[in-house]
C-alpha atoms as a PDB file:
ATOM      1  CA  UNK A   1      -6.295  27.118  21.237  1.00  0.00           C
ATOM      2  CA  UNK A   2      -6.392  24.245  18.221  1.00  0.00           C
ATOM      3  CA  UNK A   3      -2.727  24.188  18.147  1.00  0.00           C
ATOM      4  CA  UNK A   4      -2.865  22.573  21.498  1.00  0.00           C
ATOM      5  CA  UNK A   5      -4.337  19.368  20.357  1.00  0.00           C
ATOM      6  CA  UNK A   6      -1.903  18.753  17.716  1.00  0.00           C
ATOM      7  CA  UNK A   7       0.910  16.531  20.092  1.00  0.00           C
ATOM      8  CA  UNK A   8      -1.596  14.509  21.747  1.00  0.00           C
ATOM      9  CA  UNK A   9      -3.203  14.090  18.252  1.00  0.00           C
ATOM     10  CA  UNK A  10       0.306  13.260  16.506  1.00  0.00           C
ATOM     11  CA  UNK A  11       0.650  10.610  19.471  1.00  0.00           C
ATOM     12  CA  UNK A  12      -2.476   8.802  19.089  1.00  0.00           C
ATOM     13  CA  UNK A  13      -2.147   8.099  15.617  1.00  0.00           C
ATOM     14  CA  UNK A  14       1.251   7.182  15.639  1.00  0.00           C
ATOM     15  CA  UNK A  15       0.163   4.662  17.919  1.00  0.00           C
ATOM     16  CA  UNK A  16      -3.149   3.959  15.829  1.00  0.00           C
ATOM     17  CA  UNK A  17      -0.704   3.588  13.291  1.00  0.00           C
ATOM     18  CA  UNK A  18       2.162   1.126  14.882  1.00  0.00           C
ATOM     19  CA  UNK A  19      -0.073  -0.966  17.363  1.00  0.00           C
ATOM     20  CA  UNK A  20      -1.248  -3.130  14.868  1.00  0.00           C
ATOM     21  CA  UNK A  21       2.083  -4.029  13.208  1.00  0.00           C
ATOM     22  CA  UNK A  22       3.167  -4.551  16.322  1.00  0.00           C
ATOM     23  CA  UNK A  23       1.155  -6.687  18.601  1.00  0.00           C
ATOM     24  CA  UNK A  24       0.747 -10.054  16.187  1.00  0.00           C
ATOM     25  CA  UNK A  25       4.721 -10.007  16.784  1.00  0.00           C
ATOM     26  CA  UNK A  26       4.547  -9.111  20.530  1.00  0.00           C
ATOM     27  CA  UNK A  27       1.687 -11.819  21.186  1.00  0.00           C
ATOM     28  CA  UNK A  28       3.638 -14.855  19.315  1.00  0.00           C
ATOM     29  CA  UNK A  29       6.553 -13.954  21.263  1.00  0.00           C
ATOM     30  CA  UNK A  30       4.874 -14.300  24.444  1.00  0.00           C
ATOM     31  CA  UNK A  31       2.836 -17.382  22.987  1.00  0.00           C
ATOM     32  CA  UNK A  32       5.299 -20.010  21.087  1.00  0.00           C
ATOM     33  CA  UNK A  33       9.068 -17.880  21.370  1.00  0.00           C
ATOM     34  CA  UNK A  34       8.356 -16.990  17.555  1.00  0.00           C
ATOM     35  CA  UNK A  35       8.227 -13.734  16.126  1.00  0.00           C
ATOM     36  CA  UNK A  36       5.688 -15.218  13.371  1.00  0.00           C
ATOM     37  CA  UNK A  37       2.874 -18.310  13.021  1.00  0.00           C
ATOM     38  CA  UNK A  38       2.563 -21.076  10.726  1.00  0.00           C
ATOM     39  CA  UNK A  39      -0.585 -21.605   8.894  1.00  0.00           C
ATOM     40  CA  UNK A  40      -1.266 -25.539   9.806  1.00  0.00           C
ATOM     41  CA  UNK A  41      -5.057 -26.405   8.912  1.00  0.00           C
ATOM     42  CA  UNK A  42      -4.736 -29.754   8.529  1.00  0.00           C
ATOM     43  CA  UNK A  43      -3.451 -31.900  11.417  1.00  0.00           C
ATOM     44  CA  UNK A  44      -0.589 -34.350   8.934  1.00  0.00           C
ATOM     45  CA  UNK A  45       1.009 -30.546   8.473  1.00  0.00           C
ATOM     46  CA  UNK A  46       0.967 -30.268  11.711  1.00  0.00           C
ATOM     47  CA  UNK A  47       2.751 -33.842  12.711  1.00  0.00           C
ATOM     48  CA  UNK A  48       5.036 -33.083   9.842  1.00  0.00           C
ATOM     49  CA  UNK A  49       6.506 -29.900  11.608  1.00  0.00           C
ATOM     50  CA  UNK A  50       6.981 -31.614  15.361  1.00  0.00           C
ATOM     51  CA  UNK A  51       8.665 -34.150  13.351  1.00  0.00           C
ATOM     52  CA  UNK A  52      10.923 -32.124  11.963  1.00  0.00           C
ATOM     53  CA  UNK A  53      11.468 -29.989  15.122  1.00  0.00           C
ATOM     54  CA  UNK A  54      12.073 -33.555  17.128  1.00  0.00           C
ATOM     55  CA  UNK A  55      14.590 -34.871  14.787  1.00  0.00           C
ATOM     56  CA  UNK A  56      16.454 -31.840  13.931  1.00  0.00           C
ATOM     57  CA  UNK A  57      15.945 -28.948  16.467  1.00  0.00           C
ATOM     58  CA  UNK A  58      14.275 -26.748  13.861  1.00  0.00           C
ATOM     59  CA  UNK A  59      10.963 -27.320  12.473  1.00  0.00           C
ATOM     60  CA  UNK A  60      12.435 -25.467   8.649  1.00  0.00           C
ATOM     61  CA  UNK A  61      15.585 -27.881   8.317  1.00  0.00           C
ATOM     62  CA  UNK A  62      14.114 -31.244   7.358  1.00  0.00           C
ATOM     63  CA  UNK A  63      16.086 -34.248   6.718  1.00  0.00           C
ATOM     64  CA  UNK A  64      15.286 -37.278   4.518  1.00  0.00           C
ATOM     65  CA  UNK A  65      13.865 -40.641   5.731  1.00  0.00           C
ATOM     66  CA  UNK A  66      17.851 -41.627   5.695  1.00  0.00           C
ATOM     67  CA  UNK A  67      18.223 -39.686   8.947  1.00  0.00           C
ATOM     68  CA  UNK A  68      14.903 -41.038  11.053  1.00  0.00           C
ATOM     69  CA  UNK A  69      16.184 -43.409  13.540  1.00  0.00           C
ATOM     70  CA  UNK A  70      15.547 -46.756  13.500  1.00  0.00           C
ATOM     71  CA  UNK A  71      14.004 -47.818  17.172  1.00  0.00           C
END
């Protein structure tokens, strides 16, 4: 009968549904260890952020030309 098709109906669109909130998170885990992406289209944005990562650890907590060591 119809009612038959209603789980396996239910199931795919809950997955049509959760799949693609889902996978961007899944596939930047498995990529860089980050649940999200920055947007870097130029390539100075780009050396900015390893900068930042090298001095401090953490590409979001930037520090001032103060703390860049001398070499």
């Amino acid at each position: 009968m119809w009612y038959r098709a209603i789980p396996s109906a239910a199931i795919t669109m809950i997955a049509a549904y959760f799949v693609p909130f889902y996978s961007p998170y899944i596939t930047n885990m498995l990529d860089n260890g980050r649940p999200h992406r920055r947007l870097r289209p130029h390539v100075w944005g780009t050396n900015l952020l390893m900068r930042d990562e090298h001095l401090t650890g953490n590409m979001y907590t930037l520090k001032g030309i103060e703390d860049i060591p001398v070499s």
